[in-house]
C-alpha atoms as a PDB file:
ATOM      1  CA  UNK A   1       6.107  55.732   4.770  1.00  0.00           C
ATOM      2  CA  UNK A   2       8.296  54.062   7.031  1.00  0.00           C
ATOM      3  CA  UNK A   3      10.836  54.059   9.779  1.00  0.00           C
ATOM      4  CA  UNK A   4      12.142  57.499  10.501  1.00  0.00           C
ATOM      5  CA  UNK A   5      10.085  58.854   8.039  1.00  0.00           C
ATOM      6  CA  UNK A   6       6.416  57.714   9.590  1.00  0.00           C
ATOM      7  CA  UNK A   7       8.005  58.476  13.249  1.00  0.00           C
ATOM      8  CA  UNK A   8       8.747  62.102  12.373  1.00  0.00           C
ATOM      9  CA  UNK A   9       5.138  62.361  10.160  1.00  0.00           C
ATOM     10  CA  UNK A  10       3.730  61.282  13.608  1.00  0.00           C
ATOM     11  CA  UNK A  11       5.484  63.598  15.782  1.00  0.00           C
ATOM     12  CA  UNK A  12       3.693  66.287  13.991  1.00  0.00           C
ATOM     13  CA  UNK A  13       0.625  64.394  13.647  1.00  0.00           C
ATOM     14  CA  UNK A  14       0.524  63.834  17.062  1.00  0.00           C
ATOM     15  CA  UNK A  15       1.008  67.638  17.638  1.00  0.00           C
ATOM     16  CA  UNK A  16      -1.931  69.136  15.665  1.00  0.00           C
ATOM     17  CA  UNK A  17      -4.211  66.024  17.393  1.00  0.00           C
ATOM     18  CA  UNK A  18      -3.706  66.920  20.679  1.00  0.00           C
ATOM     19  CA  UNK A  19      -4.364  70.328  19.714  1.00  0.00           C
ATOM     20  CA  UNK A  20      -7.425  69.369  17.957  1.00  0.00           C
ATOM     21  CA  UNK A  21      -8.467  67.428  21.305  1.00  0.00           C
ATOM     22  CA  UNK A  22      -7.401  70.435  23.285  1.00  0.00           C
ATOM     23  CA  UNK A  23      -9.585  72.986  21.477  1.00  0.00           C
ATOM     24  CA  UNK A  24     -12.741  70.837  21.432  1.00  0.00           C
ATOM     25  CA  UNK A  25     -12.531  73.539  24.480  1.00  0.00           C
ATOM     26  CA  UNK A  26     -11.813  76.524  22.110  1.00  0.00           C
ATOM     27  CA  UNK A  27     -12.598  76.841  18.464  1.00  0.00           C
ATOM     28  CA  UNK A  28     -12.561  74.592  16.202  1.00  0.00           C
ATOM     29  CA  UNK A  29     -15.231  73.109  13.776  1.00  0.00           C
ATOM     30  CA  UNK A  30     -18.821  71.315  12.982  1.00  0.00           C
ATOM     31  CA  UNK A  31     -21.794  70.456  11.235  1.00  0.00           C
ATOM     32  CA  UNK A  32     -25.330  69.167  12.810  1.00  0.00           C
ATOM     33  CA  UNK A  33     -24.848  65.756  14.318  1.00  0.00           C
ATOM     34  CA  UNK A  34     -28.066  64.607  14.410  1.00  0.00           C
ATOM     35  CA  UNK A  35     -28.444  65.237  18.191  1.00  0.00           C
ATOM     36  CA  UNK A  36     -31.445  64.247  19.849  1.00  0.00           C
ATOM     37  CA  UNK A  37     -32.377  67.606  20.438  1.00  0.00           C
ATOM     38  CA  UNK A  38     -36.034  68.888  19.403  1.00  0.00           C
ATOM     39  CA  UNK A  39     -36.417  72.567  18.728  1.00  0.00           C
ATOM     40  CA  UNK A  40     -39.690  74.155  20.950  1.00  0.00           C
ATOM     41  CA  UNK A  41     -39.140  77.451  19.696  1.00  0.00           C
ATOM     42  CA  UNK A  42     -37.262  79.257  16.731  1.00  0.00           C
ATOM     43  CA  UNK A  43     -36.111  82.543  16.447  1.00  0.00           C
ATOM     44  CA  UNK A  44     -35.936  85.499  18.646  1.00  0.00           C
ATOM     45  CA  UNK A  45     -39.720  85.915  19.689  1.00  0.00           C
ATOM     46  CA  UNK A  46     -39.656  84.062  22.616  1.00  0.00           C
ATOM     47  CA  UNK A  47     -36.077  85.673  24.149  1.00  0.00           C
ATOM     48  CA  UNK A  48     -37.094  88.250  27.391  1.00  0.00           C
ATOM     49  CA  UNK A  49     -33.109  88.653  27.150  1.00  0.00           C
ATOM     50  CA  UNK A  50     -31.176  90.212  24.017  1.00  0.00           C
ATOM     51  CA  UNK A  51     -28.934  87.111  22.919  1.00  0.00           C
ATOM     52  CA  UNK A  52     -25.866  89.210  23.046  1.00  0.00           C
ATOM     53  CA  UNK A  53     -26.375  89.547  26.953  1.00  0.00           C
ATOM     54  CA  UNK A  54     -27.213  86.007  27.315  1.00  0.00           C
ATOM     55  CA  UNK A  55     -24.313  85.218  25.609  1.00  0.00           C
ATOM     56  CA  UNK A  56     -22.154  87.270  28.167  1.00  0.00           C
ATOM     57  CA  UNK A  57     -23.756  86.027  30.824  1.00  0.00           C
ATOM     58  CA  UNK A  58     -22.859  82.475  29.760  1.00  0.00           C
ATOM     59  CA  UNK A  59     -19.379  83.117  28.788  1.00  0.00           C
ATOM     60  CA  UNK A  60     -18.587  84.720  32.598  1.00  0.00           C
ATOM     61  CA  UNK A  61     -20.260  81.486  34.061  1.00  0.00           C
ATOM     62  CA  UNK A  62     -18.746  78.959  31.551  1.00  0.00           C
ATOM     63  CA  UNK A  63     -15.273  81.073  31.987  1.00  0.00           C
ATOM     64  CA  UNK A  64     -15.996  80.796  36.009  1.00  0.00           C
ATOM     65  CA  UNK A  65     -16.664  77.158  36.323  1.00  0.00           C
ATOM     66  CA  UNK A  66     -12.904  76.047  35.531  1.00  0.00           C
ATOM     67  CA  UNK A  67     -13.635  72.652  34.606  1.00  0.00           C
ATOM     68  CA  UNK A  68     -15.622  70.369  32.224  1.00  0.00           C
ATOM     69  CA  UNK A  69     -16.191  67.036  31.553  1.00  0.00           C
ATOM     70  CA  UNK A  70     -15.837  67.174  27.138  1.00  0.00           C
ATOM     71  CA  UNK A  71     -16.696  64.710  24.539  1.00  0.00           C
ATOM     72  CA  UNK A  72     -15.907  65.415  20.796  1.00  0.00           C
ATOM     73  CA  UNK A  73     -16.076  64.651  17.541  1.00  0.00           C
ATOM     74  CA  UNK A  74     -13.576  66.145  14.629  1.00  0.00           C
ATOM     75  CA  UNK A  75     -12.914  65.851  10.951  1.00  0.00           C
ATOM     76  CA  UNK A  76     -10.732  67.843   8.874  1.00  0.00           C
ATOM     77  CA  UNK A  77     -11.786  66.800   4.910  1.00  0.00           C
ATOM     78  CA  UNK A  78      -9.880  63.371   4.228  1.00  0.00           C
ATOM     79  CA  UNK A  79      -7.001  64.174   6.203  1.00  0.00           C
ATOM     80  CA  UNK A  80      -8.333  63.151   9.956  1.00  0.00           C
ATOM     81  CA  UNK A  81     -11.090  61.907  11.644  1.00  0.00           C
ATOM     82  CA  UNK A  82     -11.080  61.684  15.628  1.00  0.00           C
ATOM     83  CA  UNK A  83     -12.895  61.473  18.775  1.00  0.00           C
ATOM     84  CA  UNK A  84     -11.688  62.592  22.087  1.00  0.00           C
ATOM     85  CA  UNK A  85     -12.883  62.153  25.383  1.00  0.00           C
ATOM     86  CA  UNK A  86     -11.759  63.199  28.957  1.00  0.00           C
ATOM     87  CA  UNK A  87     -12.161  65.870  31.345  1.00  0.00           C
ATOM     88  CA  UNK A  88     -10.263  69.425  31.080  1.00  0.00           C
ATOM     89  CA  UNK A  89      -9.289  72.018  33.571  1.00  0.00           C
ATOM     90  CA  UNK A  90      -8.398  75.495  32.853  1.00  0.00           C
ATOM     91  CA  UNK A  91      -8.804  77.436  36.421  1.00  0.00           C
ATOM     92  CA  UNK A  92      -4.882  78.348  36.299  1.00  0.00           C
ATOM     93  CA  UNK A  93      -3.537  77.102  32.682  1.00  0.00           C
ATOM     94  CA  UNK A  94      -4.627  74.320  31.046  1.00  0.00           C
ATOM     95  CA  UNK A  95      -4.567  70.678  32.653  1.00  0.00           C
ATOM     96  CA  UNK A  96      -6.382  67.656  31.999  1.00  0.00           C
ATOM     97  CA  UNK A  97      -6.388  64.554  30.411  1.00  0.00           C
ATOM     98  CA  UNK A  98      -7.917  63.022  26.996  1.00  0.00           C
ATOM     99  CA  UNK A  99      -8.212  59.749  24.942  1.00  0.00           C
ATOM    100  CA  UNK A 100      -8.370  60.711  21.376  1.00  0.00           C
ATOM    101  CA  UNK A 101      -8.776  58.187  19.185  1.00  0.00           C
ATOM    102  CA  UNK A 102      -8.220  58.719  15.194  1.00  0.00           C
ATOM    103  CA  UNK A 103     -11.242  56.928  13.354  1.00  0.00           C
ATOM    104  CA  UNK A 104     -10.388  57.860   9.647  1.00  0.00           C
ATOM    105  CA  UNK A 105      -8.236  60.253   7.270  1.00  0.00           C
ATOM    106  CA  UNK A 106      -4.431  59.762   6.698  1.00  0.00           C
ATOM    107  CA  UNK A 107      -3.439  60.888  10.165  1.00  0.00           C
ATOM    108  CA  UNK A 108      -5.271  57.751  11.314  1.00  0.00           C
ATOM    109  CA  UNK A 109      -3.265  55.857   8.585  1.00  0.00           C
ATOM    110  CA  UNK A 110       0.409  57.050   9.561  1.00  0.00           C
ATOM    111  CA  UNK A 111      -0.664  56.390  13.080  1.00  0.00           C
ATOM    112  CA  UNK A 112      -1.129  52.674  12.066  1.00  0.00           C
ATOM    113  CA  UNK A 113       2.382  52.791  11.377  1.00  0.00           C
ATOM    114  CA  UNK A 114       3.400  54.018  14.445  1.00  0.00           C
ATOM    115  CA  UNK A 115       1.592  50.986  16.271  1.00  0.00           C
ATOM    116  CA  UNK A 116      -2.107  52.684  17.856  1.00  0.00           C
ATOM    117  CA  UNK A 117      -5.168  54.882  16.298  1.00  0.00           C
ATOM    118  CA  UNK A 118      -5.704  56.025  20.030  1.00  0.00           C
ATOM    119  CA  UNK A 119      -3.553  57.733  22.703  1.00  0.00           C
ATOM    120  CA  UNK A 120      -4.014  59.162  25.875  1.00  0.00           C
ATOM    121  CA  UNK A 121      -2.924  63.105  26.209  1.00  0.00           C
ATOM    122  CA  UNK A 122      -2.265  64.990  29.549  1.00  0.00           C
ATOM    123  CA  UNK A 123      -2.445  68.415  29.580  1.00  0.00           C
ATOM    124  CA  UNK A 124      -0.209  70.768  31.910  1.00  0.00           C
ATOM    125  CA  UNK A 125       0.106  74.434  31.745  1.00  0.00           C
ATOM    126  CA  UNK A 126       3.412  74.374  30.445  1.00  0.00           C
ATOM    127  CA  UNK A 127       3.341  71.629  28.228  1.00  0.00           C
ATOM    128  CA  UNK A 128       1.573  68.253  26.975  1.00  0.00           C
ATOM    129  CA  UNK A 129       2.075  64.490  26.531  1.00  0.00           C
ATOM    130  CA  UNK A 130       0.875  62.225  24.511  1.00  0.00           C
ATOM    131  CA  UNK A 131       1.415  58.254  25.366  1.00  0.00           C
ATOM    132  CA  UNK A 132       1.903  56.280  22.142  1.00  0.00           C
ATOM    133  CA  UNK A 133       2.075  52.759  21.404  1.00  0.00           C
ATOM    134  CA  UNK A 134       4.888  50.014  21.524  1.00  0.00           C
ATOM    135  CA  UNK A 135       5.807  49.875  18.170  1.00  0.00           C
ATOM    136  CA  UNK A 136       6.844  53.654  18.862  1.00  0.00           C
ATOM    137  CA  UNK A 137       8.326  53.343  21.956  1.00  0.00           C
ATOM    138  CA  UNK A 138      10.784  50.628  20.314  1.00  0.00           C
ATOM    139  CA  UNK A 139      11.934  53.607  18.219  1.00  0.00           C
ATOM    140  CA  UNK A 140      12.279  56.113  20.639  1.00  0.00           C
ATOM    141  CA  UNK A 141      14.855  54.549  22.995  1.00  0.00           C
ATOM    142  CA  UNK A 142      11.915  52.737  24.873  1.00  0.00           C
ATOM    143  CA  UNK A 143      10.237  55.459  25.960  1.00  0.00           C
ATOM    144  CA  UNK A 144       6.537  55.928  25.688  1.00  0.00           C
ATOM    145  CA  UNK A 145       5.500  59.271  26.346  1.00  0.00           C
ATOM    146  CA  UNK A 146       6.180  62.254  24.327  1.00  0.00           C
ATOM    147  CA  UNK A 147       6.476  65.647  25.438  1.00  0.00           C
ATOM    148  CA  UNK A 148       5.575  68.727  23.634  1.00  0.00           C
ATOM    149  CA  UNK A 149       6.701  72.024  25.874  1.00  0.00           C
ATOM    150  CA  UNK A 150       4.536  74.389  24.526  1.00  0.00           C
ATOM    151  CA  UNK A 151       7.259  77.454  24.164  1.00  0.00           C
ATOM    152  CA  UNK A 152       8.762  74.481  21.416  1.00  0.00           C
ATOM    153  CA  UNK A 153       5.108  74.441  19.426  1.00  0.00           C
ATOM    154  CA  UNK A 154       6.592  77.373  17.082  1.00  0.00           C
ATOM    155  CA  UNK A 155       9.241  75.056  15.820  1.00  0.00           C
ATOM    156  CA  UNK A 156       6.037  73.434  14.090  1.00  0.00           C
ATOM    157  CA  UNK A 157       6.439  76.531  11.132  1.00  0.00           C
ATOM    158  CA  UNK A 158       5.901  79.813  11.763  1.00  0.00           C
ATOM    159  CA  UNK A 159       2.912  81.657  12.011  1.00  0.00           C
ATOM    160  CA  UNK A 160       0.596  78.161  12.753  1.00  0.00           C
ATOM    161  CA  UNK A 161       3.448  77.193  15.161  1.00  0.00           C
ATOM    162  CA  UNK A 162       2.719  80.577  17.238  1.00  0.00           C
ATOM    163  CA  UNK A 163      -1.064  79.437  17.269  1.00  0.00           C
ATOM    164  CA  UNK A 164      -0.443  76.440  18.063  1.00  0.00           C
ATOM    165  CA  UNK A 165       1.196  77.584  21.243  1.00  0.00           C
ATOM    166  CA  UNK A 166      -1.271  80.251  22.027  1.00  0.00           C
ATOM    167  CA  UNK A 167      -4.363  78.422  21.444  1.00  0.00           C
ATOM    168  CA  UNK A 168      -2.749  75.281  23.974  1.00  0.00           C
ATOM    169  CA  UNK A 169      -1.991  78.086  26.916  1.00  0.00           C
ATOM    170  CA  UNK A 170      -5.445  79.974  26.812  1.00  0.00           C
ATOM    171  CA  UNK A 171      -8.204  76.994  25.577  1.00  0.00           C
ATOM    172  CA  UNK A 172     -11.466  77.547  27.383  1.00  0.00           C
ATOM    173  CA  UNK A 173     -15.159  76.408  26.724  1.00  0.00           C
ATOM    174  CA  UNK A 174     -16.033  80.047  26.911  1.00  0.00           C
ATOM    175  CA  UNK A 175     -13.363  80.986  23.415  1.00  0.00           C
ATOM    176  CA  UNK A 176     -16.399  79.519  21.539  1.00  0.00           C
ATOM    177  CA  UNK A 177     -18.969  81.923  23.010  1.00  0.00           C
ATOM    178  CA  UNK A 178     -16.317  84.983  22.457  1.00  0.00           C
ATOM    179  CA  UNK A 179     -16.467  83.242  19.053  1.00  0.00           C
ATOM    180  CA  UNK A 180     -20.032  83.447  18.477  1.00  0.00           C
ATOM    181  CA  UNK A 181     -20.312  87.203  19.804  1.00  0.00           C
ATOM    182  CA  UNK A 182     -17.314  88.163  17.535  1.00  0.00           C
ATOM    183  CA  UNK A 183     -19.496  86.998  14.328  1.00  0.00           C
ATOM    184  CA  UNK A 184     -21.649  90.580  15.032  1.00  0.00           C
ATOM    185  CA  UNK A 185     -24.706  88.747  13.562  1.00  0.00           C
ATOM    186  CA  UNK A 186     -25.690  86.602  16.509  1.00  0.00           C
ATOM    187  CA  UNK A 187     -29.614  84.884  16.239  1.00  0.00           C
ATOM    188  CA  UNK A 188     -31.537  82.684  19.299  1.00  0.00           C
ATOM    189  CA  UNK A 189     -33.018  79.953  17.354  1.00  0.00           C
ATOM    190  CA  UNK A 190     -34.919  78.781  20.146  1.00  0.00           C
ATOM    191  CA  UNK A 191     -35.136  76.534  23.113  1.00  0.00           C
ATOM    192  CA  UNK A 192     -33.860  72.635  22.537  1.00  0.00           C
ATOM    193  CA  UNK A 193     -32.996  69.341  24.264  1.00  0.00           C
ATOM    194  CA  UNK A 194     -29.517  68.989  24.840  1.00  0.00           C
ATOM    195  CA  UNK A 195     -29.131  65.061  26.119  1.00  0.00           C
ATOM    196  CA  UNK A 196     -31.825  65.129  28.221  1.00  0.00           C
ATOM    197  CA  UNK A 197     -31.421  69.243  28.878  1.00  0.00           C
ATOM    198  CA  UNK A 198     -33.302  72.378  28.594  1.00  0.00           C
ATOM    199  CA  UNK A 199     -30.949  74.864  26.828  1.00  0.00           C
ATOM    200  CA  UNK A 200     -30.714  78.143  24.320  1.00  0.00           C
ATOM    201  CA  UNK A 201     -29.708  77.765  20.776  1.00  0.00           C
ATOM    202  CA  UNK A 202     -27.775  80.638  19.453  1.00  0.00           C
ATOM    203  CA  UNK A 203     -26.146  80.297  15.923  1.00  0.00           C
ATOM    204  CA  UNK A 204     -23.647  82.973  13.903  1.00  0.00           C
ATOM    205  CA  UNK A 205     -21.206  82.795  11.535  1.00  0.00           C
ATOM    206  CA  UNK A 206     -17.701  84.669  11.178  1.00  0.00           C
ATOM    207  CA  UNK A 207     -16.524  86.093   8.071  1.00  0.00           C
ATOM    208  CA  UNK A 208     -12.713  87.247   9.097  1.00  0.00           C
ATOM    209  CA  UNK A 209     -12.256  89.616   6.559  1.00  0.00           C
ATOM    210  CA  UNK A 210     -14.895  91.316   8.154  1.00  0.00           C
ATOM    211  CA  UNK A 211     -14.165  90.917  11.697  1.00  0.00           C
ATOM    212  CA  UNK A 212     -12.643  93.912  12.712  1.00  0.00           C
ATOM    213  CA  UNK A 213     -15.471  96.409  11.298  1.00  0.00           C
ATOM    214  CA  UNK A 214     -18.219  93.958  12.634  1.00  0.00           C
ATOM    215  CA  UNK A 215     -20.447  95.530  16.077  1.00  0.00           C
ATOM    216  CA  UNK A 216     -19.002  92.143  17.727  1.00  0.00           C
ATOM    217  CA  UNK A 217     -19.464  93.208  21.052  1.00  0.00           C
ATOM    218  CA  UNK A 218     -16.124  92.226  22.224  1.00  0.00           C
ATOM    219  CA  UNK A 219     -13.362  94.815  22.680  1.00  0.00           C
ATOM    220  CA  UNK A 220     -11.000  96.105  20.514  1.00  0.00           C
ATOM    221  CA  UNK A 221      -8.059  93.832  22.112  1.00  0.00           C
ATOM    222  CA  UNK A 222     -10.189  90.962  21.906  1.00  0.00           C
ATOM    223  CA  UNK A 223     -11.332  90.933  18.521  1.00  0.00           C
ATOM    224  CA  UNK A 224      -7.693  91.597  17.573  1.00  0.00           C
ATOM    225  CA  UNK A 225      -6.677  88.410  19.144  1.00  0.00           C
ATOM    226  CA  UNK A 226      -9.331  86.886  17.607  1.00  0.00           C
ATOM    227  CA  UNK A 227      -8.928  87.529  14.012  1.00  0.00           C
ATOM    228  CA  UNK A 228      -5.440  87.020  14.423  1.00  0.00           C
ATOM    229  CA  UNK A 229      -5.375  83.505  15.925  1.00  0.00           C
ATOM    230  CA  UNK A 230      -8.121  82.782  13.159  1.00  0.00           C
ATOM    231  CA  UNK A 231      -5.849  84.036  10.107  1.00  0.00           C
ATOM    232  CA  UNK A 232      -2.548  82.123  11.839  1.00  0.00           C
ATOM    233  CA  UNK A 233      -5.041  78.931  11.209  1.00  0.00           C
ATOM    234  CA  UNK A 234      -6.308  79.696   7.784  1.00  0.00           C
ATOM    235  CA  UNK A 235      -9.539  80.253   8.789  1.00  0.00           C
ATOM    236  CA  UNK A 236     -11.509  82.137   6.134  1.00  0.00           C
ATOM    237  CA  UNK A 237     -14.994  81.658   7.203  1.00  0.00           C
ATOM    238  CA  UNK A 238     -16.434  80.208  10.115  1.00  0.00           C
ATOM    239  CA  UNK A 239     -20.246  79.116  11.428  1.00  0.00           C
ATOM    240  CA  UNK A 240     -20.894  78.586  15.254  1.00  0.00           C
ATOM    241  CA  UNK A 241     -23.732  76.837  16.829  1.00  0.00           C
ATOM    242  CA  UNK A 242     -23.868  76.713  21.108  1.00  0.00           C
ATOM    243  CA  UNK A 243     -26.418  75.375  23.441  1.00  0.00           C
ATOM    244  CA  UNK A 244     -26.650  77.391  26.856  1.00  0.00           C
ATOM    245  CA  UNK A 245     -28.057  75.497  29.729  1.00  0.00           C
ATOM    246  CA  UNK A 246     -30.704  77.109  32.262  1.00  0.00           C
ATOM    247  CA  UNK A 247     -27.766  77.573  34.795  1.00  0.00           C
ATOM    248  CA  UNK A 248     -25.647  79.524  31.833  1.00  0.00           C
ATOM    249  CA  UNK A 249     -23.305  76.929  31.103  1.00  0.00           C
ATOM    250  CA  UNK A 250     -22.104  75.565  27.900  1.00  0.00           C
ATOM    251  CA  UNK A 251     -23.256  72.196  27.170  1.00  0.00           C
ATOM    252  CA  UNK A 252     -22.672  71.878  23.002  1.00  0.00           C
ATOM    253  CA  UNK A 253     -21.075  73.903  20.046  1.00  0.00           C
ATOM    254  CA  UNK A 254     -20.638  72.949  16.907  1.00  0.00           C
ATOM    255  CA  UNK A 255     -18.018  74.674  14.332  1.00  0.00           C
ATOM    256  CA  UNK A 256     -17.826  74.203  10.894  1.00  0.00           C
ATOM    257  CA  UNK A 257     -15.585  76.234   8.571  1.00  0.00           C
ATOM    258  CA  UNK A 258     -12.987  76.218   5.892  1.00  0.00           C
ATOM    259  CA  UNK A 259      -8.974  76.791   6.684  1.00  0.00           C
ATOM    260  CA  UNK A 260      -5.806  76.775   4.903  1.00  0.00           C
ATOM    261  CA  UNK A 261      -6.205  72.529   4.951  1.00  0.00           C
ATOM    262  CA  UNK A 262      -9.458  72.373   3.683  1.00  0.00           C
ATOM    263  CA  UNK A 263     -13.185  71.732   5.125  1.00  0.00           C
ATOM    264  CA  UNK A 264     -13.321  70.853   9.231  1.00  0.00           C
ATOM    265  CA  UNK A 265     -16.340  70.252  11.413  1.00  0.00           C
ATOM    266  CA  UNK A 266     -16.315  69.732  15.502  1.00  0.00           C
ATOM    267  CA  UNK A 267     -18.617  68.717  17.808  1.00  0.00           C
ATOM    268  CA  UNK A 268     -18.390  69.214  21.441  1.00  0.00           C
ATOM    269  CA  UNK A 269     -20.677  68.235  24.382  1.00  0.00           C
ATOM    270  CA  UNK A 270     -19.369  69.878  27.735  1.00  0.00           C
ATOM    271  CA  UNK A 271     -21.017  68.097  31.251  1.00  0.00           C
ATOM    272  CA  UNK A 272     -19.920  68.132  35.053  1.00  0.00           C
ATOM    273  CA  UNK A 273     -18.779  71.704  35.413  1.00  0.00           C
ATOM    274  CA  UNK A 274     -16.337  71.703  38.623  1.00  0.00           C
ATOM    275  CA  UNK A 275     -15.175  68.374  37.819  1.00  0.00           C
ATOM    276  CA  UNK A 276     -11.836  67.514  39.563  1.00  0.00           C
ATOM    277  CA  UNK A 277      -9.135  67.770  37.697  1.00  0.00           C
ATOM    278  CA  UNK A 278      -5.681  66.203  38.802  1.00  0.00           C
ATOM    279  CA  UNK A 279      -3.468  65.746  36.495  1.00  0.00           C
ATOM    280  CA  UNK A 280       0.455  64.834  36.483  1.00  0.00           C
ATOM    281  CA  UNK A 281       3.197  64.564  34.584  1.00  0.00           C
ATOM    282  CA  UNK A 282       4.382  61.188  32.874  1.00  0.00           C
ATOM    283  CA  UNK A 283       7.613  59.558  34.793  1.00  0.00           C
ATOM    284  CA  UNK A 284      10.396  61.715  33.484  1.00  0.00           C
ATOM    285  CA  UNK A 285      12.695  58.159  32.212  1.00  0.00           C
ATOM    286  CA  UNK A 286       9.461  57.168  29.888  1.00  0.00           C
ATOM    287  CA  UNK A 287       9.322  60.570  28.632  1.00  0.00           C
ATOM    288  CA  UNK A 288      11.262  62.030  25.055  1.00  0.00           C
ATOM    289  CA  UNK A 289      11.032  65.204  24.318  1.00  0.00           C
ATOM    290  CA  UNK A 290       9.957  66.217  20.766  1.00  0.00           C
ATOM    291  CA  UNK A 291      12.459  68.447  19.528  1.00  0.00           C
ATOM    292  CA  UNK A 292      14.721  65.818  20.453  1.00  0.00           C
ATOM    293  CA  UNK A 293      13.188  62.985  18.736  1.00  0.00           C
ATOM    294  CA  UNK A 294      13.487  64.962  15.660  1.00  0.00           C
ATOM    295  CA  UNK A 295      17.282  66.365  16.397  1.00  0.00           C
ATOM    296  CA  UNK A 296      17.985  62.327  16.679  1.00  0.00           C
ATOM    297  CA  UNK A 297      15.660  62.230  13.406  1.00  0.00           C
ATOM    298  CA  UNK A 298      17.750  65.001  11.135  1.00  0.00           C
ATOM    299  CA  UNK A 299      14.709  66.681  11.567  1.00  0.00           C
ATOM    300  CA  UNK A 300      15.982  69.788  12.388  1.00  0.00           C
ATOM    301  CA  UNK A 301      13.469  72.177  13.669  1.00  0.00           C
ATOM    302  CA  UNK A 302      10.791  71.070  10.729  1.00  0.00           C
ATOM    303  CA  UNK A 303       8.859  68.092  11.426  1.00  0.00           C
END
C-alpha cells in the first residue's frame, strides 16, 4: 500500500483510533491485565450495599466529576494494538487531549507508511484532531493536523458511521458503569488494590440479544440507546469488569467482547478526577479537513 492509497487507509485508520482512544472513557473492551491488585474478599457476603445501588451511586459521582486523568490499553484481534494516554474532559462535550500510540496489528503497519506509530489527538465538542507525522504532512499540502468534524463521522459507512459520531459527542467514564448495570446480572467480587487503592470489584457481562428483556436497572430510553449503539458496533456479547474507589469514583474497567471485526479487549485506569482540562484547536493553516483529503483523494465519501 502506497501513496494515495496508504494516505486514505490512514484517514480512516486514524478515525476509528481516536475513537478507540476516546472511548477508553466509554465502552470498549478487555481482559485481566495482570494488575497488581490482590482480592481481600470475593463475592457478595461482605457488601452492606446491594451492588446495583453502589453502582448508581458511582456512576452519579463518576458522571459529576467532569474530568479524568486516563491511561489505556486496546487490541482488536490482529488488526490493532494501542495505548493511549492523556487527560479527558466531558463537563460540557467532550475535550481533551491524548497520545495514542499503535504498538502492533496492521493499523500500526499502514501507519508506518504514513511516517509515525504515535499521534497526539485533541478532543473538542464539535470535532477532533489528530497531528500526524511529516511524511504525511508532505502529502497533505504541508499541513499536519487533521480534522474530523464529528457531524462528517457518518461519511465513515452507515450505521458504524452514526456510532461513531454518537459515541465521540456523549463519551464518559460513567457509559461503562451504565454498561455494567445494563448486563441485569451484576456480582461484587470483592474488595481489591487498585495501584495502591482500596476499591469494589463488580463484574457482568452483556448478552445484546437479551438486553432489552434483562431487569437492567436502567430506563427504558437508556437501554434503548444502549443496545442500539452496541448493535451499530457489532457487538454481540460483551463482559465488564470496574473498580469503584472509597470516594465512588471509577478508577479501572476492563471490556472484553466480540464485534463485527473480531475479538477486542480494553483496559482503562482513570486518576485525578477534576483535572484541568484546556484544550484548543490546532492553527487553522496546519489543519486539513478529512472529507477533503479524501475529495482531493477520489475518495468520495468512502474512505
Amino acid at each position: 500500500m502506497k501513496g494515495t492509497s496508504a494516505r486514505r487507509a490512514g484517514l480512516s485508520i486514524v478515525a476509528a483510533a481516536l475513537l478507540t482512544g476516546a472511548t477508553a472513557c466509554s465502552s470498549g473492551s478487555g481482559g485481566s491485565d495482570g494488575d497488581e491488585g490482590s482480592a481481600s474478599s470475593g463475592g457478595d457476603g461482605g457488601s452492606r450495599v446491594s451492588p446495583i445501588a453502589a453502582l448508581r451511586t458511582a456512576e452519579k459521582s463518576t458522571g459529576d466529576a467532569d474530568s479524568a486523568k486516563v491511561e489505556s490499553t486496546t487490541t482488536m484481534g490482529s488488526v490493532m494494538a494501542m495505548t493511549a494516554d492523556g487527560s479527558l474532559g466531558w463537563g460540557d462535550g467532550l475535550t481533551g487531549t491524548l497520545t495514542i500510540t499503535y504498538t502492533g496489528g496492521t493499523m500500526a503497519d499502514t501507519m508506518r507508511q504514513l511516517g509515525t506509530t504515535s499521534m497526539q489527538a485533541r478532543y473538542l465538542p464539535d470535532a477532533y484532531y489528530a497531528r500526524m507525522g511529516d511524511a504525511f504532512a508532505e502529502q497533505a499540502g504541508g499541513k499536519h493536523w487533521i480534522k474530523y468534524p464529528y457531524d462528517a463521522l457518518e461519511t465513515l459507512g452507515g450505521g458504524s458511521g452514526a456510532y461513531l459520531k454518537d459515541q465521540m459527542e456523549n463519551s464518559t467514564p460513567n457509559q461503562s458503569v451504565k454498561l455494567l448495570l445494563a448486563s441485569g446480572d451484576v456480582r461484587r467480587v470483592g474488595e481489591e488494590t487498585v495501584r495502591g487503592e482500596r476499591t469494589t470489584h463488580y463484574s457482568g457481562t452483556v448478552e445484546v440479544a437479551d438486553l432489552a428483556g434483562r431487569n437492567s436497572s436502567l430506563s427504558e430510553s437508556q437501554l434503548a440507546d444502549l443496545k442500539e449503539q452496541l448493535e451499530q458496533a457489532g457487538v454481540t456479547t460483551e463482559t465488564v469488569d470496574i473498580w469503584v474507589d472509597e470516594d465512588d469514583l471509577l478508577v479501572k474497567k476492563v471490556e472484553k467482547g466480540r464485534s463485527a471485526n473480531g475479538t477486542y479487549s480494553q483496559t482503562a485506569y482513570y486518576s485525578d478526577y477534576g483535572t484541568p482540562v484546556d484544550t484548543e484547536a490546532p492553527p487553522a493553516a496546519d489543519t486539513a479537513d478529512f472529507s477533503e483529503l479524501l475529495r482531493q483523494q477520489g475518495a468520495g465519501s468512502t474512505p
